[in-house]
C-alpha atoms as a PDB file:
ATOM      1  CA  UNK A   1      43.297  33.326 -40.634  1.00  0.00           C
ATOM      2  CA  UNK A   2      39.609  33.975 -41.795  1.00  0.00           C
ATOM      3  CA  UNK A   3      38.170  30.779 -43.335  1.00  0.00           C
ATOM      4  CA  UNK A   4      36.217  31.158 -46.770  1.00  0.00           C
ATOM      5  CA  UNK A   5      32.536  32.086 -46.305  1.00  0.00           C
ATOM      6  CA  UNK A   6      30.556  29.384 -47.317  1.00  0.00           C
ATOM      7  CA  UNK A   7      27.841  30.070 -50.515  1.00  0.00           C
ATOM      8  CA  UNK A   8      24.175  29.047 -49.455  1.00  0.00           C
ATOM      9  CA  UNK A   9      24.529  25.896 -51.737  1.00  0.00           C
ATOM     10  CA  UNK A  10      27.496  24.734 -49.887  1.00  0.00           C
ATOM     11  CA  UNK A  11      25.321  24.718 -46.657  1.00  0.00           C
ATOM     12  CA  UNK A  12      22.278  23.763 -47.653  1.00  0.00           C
ATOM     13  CA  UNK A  13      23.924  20.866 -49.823  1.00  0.00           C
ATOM     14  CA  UNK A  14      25.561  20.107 -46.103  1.00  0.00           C
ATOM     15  CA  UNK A  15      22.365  19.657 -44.056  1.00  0.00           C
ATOM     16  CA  UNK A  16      19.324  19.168 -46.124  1.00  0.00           C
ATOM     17  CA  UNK A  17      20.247  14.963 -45.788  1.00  0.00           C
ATOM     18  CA  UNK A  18      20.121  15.524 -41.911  1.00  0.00           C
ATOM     19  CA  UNK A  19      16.794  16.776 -42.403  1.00  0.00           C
ATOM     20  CA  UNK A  20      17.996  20.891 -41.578  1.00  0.00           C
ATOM     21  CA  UNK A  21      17.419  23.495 -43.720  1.00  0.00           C
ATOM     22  CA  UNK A  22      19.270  26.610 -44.350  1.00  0.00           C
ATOM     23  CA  UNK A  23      16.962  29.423 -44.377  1.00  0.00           C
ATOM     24  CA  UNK A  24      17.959  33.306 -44.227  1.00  0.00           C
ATOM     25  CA  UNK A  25      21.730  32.839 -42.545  1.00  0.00           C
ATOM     26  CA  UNK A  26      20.541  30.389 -39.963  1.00  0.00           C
ATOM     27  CA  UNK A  27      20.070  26.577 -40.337  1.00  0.00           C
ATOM     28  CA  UNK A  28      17.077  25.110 -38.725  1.00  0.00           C
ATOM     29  CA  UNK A  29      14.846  22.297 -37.564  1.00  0.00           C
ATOM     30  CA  UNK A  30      12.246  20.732 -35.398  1.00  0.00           C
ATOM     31  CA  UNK A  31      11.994  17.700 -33.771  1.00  0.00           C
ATOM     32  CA  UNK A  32       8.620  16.114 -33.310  1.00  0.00           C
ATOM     33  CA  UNK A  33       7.750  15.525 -29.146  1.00  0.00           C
ATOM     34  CA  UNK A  34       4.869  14.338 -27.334  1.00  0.00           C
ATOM     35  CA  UNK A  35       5.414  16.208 -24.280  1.00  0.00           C
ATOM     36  CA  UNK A  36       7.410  19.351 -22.635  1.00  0.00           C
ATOM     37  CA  UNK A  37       9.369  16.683 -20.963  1.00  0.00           C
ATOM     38  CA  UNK A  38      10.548  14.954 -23.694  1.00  0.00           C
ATOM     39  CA  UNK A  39      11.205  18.207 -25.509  1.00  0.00           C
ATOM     40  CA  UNK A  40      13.489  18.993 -22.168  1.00  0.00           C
ATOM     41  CA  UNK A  41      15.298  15.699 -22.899  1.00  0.00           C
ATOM     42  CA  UNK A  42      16.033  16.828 -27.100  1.00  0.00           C
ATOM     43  CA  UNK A  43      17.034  19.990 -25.311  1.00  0.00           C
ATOM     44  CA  UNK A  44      19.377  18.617 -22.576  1.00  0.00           C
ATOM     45  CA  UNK A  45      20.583  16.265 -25.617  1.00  0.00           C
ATOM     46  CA  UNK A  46      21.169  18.984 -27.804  1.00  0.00           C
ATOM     47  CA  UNK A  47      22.905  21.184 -25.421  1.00  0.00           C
ATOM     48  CA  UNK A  48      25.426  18.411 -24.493  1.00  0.00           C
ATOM     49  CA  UNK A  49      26.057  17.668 -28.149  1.00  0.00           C
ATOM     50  CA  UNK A  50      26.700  20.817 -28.830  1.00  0.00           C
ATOM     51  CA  UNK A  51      29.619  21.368 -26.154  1.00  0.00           C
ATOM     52  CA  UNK A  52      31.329  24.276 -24.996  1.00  0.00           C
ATOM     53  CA  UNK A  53      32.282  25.464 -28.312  1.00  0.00           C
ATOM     54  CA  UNK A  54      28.635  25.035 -30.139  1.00  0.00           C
ATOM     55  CA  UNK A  55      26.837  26.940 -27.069  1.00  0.00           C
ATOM     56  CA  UNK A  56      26.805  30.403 -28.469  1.00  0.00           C
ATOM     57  CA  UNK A  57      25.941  28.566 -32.016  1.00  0.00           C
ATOM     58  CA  UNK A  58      22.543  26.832 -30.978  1.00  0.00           C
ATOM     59  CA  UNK A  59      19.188  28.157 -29.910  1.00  0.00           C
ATOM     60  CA  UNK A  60      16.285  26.145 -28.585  1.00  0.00           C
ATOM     61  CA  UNK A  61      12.939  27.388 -28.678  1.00  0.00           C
ATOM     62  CA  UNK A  62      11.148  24.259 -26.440  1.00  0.00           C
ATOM     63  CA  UNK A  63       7.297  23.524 -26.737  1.00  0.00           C
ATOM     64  CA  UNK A  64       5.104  20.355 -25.599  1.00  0.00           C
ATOM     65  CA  UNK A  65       4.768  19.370 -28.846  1.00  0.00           C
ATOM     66  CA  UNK A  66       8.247  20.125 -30.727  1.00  0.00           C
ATOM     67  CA  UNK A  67      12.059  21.816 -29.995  1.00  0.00           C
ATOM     68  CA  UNK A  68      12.775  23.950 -32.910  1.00  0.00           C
ATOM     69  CA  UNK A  69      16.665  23.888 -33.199  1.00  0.00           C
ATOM     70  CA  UNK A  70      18.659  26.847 -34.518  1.00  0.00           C
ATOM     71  CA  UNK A  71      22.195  26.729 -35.691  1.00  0.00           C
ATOM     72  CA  UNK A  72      24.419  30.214 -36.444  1.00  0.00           C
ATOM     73  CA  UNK A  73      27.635  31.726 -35.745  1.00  0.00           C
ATOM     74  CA  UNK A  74      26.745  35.107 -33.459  1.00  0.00           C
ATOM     75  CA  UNK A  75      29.846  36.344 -34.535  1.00  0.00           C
ATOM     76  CA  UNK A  76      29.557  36.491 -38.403  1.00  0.00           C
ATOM     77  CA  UNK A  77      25.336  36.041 -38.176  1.00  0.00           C
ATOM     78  CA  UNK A  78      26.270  32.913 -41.212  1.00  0.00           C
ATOM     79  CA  UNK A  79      26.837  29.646 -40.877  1.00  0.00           C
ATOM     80  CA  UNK A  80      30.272  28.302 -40.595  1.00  0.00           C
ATOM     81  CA  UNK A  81      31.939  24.998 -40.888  1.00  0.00           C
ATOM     82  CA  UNK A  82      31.249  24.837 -36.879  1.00  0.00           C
ATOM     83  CA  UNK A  83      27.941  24.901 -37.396  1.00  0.00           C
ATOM     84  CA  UNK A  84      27.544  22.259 -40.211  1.00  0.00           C
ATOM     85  CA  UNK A  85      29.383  20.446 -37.880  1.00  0.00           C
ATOM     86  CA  UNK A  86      27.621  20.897 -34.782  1.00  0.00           C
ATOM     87  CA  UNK A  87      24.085  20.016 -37.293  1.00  0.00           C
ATOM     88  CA  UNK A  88      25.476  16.511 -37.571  1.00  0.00           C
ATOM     89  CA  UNK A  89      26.463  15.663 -33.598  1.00  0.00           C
ATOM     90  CA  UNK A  90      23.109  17.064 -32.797  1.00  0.00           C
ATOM     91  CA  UNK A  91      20.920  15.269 -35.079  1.00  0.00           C
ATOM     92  CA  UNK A  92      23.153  12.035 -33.588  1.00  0.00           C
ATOM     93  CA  UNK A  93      22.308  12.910 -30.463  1.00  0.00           C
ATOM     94  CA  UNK A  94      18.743  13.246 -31.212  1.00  0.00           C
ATOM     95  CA  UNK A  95      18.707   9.751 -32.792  1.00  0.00           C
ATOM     96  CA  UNK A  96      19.927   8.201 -29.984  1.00  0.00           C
ATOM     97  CA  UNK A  97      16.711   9.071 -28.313  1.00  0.00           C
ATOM     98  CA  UNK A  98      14.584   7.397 -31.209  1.00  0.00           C
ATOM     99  CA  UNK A  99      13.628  11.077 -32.806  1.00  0.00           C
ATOM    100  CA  UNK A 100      14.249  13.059 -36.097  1.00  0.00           C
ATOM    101  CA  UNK A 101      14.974  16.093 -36.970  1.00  0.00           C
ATOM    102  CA  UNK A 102      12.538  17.255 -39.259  1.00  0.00           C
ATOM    103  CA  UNK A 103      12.355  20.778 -41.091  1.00  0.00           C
ATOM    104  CA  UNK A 104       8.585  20.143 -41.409  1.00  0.00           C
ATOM    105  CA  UNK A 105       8.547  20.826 -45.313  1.00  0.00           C
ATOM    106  CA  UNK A 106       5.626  18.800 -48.187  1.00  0.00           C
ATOM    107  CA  UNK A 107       2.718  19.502 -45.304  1.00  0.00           C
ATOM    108  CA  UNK A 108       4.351  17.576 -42.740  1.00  0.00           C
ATOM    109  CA  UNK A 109       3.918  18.952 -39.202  1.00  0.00           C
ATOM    110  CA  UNK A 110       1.872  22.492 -38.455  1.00  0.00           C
ATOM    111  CA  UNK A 111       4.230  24.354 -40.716  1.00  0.00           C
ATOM    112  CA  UNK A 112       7.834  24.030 -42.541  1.00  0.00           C
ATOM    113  CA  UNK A 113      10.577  25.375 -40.003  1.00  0.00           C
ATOM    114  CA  UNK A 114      11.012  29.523 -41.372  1.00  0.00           C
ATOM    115  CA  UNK A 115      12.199  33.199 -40.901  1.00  0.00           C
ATOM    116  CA  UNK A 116       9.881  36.219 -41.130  1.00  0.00           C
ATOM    117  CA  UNK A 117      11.516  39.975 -42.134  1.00  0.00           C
ATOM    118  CA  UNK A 118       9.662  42.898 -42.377  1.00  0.00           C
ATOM    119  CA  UNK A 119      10.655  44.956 -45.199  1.00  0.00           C
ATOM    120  CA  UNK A 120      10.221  48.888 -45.228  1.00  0.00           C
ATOM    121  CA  UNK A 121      10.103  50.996 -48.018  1.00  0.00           C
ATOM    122  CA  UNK A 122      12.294  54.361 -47.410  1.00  0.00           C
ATOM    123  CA  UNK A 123      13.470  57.614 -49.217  1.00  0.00           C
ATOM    124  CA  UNK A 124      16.008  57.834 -46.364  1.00  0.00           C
ATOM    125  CA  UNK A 125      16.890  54.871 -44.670  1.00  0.00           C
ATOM    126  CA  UNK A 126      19.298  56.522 -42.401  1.00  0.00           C
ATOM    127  CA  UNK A 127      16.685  58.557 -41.059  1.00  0.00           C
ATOM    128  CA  UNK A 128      14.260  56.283 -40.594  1.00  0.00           C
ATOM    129  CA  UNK A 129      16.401  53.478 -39.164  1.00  0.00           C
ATOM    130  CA  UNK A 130      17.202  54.920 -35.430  1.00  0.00           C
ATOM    131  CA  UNK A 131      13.578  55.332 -34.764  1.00  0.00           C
ATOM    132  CA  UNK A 132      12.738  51.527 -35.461  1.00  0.00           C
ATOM    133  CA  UNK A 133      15.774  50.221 -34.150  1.00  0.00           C
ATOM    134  CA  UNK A 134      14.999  52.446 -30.732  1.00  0.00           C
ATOM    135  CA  UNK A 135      10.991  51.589 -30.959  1.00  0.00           C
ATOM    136  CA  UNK A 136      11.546  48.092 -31.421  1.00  0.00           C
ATOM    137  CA  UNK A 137      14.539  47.499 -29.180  1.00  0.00           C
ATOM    138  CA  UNK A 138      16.156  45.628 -31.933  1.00  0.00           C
ATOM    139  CA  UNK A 139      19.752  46.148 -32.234  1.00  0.00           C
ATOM    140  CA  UNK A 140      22.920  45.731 -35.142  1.00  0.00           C
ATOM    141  CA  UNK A 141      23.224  42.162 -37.183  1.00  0.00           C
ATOM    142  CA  UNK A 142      26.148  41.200 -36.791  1.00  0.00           C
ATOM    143  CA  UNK A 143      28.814  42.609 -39.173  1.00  0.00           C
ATOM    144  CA  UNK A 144      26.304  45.224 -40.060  1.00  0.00           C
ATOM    145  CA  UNK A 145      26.101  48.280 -38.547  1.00  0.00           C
ATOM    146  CA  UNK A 146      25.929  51.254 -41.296  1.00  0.00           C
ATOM    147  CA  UNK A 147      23.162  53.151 -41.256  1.00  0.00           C
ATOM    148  CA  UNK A 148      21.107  51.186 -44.038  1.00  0.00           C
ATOM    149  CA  UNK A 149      21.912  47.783 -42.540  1.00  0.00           C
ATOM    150  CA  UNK A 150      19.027  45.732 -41.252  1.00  0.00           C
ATOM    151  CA  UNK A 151      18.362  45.445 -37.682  1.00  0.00           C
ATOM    152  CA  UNK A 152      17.569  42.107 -35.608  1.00  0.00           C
ATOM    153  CA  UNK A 153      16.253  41.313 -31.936  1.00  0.00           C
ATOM    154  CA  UNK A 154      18.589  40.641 -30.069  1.00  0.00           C
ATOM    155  CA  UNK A 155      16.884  38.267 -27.890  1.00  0.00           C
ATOM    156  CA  UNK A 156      16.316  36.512 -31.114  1.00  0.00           C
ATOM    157  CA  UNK A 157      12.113  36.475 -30.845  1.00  0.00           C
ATOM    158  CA  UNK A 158      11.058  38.960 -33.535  1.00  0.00           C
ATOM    159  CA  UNK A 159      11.183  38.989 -37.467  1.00  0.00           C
ATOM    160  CA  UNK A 160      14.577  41.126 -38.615  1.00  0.00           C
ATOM    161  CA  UNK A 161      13.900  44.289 -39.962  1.00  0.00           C
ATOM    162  CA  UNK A 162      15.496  45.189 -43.089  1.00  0.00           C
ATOM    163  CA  UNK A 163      14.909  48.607 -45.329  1.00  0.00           C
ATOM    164  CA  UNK A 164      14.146  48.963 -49.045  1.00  0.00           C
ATOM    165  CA  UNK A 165      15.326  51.753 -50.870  1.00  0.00           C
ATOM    166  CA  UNK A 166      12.758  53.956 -52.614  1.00  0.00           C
ATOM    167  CA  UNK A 167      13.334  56.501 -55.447  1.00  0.00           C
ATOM    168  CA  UNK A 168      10.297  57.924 -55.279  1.00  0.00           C
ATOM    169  CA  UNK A 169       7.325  58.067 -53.239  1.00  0.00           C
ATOM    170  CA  UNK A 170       4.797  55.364 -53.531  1.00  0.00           C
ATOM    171  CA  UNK A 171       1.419  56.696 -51.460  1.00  0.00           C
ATOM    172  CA  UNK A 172      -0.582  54.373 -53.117  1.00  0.00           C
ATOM    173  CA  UNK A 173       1.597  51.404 -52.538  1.00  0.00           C
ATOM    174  CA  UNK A 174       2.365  49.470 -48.539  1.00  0.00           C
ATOM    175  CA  UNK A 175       5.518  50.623 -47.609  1.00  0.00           C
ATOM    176  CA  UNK A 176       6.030  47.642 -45.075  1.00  0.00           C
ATOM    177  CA  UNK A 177       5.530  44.317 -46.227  1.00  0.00           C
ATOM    178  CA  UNK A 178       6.780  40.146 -45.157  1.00  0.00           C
ATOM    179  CA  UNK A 179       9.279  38.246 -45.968  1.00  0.00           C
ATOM    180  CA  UNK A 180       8.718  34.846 -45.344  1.00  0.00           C
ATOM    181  CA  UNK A 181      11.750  32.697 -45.921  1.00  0.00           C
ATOM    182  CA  UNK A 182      11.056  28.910 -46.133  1.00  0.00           C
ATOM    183  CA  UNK A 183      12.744  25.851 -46.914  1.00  0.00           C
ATOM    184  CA  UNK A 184      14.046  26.119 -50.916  1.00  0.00           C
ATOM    185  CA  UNK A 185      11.603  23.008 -51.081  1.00  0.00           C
ATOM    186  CA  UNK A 186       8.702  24.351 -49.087  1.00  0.00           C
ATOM    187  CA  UNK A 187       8.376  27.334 -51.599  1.00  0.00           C
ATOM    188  CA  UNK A 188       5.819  25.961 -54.252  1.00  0.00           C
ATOM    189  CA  UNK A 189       3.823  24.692 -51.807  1.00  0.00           C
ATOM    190  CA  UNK A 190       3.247  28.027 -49.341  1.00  0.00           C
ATOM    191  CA  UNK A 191       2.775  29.677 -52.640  1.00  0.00           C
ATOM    192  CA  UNK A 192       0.512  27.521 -53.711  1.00  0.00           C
ATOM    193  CA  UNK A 193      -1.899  27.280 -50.760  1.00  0.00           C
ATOM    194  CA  UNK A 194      -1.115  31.402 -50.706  1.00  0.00           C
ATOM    195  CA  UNK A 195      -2.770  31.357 -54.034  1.00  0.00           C
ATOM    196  CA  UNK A 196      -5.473  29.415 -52.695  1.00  0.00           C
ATOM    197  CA  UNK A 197      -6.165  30.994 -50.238  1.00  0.00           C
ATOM    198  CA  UNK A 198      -7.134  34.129 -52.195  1.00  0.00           C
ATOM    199  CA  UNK A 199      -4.110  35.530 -53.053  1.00  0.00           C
ATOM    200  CA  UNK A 200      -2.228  36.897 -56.063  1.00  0.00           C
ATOM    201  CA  UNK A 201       0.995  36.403 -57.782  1.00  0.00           C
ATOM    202  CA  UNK A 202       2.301  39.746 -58.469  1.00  0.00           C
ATOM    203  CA  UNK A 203       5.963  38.661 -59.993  1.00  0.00           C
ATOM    204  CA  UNK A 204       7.910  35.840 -59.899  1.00  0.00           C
ATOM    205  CA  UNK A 205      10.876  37.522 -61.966  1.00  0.00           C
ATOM    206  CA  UNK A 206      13.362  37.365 -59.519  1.00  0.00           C
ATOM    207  CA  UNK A 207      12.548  33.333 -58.719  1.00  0.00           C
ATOM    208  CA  UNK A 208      13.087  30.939 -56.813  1.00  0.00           C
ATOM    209  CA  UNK A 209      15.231  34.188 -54.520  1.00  0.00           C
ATOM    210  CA  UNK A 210      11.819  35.605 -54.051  1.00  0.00           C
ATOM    211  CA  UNK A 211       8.130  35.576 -55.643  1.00  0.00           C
ATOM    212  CA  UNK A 212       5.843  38.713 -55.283  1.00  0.00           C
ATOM    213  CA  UNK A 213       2.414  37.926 -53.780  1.00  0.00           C
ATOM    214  CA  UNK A 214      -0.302  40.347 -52.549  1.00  0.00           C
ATOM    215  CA  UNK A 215      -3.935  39.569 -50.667  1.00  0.00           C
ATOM    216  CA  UNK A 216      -6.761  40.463 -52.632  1.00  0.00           C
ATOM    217  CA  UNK A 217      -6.784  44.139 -51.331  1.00  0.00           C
ATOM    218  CA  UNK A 218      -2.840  44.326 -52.365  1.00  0.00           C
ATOM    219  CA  UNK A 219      -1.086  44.013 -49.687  1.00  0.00           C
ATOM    220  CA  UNK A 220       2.253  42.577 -50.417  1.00  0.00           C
ATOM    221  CA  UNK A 221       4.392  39.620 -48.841  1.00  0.00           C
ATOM    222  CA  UNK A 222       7.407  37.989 -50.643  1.00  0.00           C
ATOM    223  CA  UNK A 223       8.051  33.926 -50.237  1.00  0.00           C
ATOM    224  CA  UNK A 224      11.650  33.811 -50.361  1.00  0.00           C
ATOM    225  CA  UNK A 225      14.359  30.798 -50.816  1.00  0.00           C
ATOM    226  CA  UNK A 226      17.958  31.145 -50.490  1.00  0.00           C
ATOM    227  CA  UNK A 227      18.644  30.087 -53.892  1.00  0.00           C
ATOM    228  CA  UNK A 228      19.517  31.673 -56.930  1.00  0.00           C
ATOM    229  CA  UNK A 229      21.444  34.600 -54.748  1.00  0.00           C
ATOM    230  CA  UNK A 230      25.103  33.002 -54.647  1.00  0.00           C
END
């Protein structure tokens, strides 16, 4: 019996206490090290909280200074009630060695914990789709595999690539542009600093699912949340 997909509010709701945060069908954080062995210990911690059934769910990505952590059914690409689950024995187990999980967001850390797309523009996805996915070496997401769906690396190490349909042709206009999905309270502040930095808000109509920004020769990138798309 299939169980009822949970909405993004239901997860996030379910892990933003544990100091996770649900970002573009994964959930995510880092924990704060001092060296690569420590960061093997979180990982060896992890791993064993995690168990036989959580191994396919969680992904390490282990540095000298900080184990990002990566929660998602490979099956469905969401999150699941395993995986909520699996978010609380881990950050437990984490504990235990006097650590936190900690999804980096206000300014803490180098950066909030994210998820980077790259969005193409296309008169014809279908025709433009085998190319990338053969150039790239990316392959299906899971439970997607029509010929507009996006396509993902499937040794999980480079952005997703999804495809935006186009009318008309825009020659004046990039036809390949970010998505940077952050933390649903991690959004003002990349803006802001975007803004900063030189930068331009081009919409924010479809907020807080996405704002429009460009770089002062137009260039386009999109700060996305998961809210406001249940």
């Amino acid at each position: 019996m299939n169980q009822k997909r949970l909405s993004r509010k239901e997860i996030s709701d379910a892990v933003d206490g544990l100091g996770w945060r649900f970002v573009l069908g994964v959930v995510r954080t880092s924990v704060p090290v001092t060296s690569l062995a420590q960061a093997a210990e979180v990982a060896a911690r992890a791993v064993a909280a995690a168990g036989e059934e959580g191994e396919a769910s969680l992904s390490l990505d282990v540095r000298k200074d900080q184990v990002i952590l990566t929660l998602q059914s490979l099956a469905t690409g969401w999150v699941t009630a395993l995986e909520l689950e699996l978010a609380h024995r881990v950050t437990a187990a984490v504990s235990e060695l006097g650590l936190r999980t900690d999804p980096g967001t206000g300014g803490q850390g180098p950066r909030s914990v994210q998820m980077v797309e790259i969005a193409i523009d296309a008169l014809d996805i279908a025709a433009i789709r085998p190319f990338w996915k053969a150039v790239m070496g990316y392959g299906d997401e899971a439970e997607a595999h029509g010929p507009d769906d996006p396509l993902v690396d499937p040794a999980a190490q480079g952005p997703a690539i999804w495809f935006q349909q186009m009318d008309a042709a825009r020659p004046q206009r990039n036809r390949i542009h970010f998505d940077i999905s952050v933390p649903h309270d991690e959004a003002a502040r990349r803006i802001g600093a975007a803004l900063a930095a030189g930068g331009v808000l081009l919409s924010d109509t479809a907020a807080p699912a996405f704002w429009v920004l460009a770089d002062a020769e137009g260039n386009e990138a999109c700060v996305t949340t998961w809210q406001g798309r249940d």
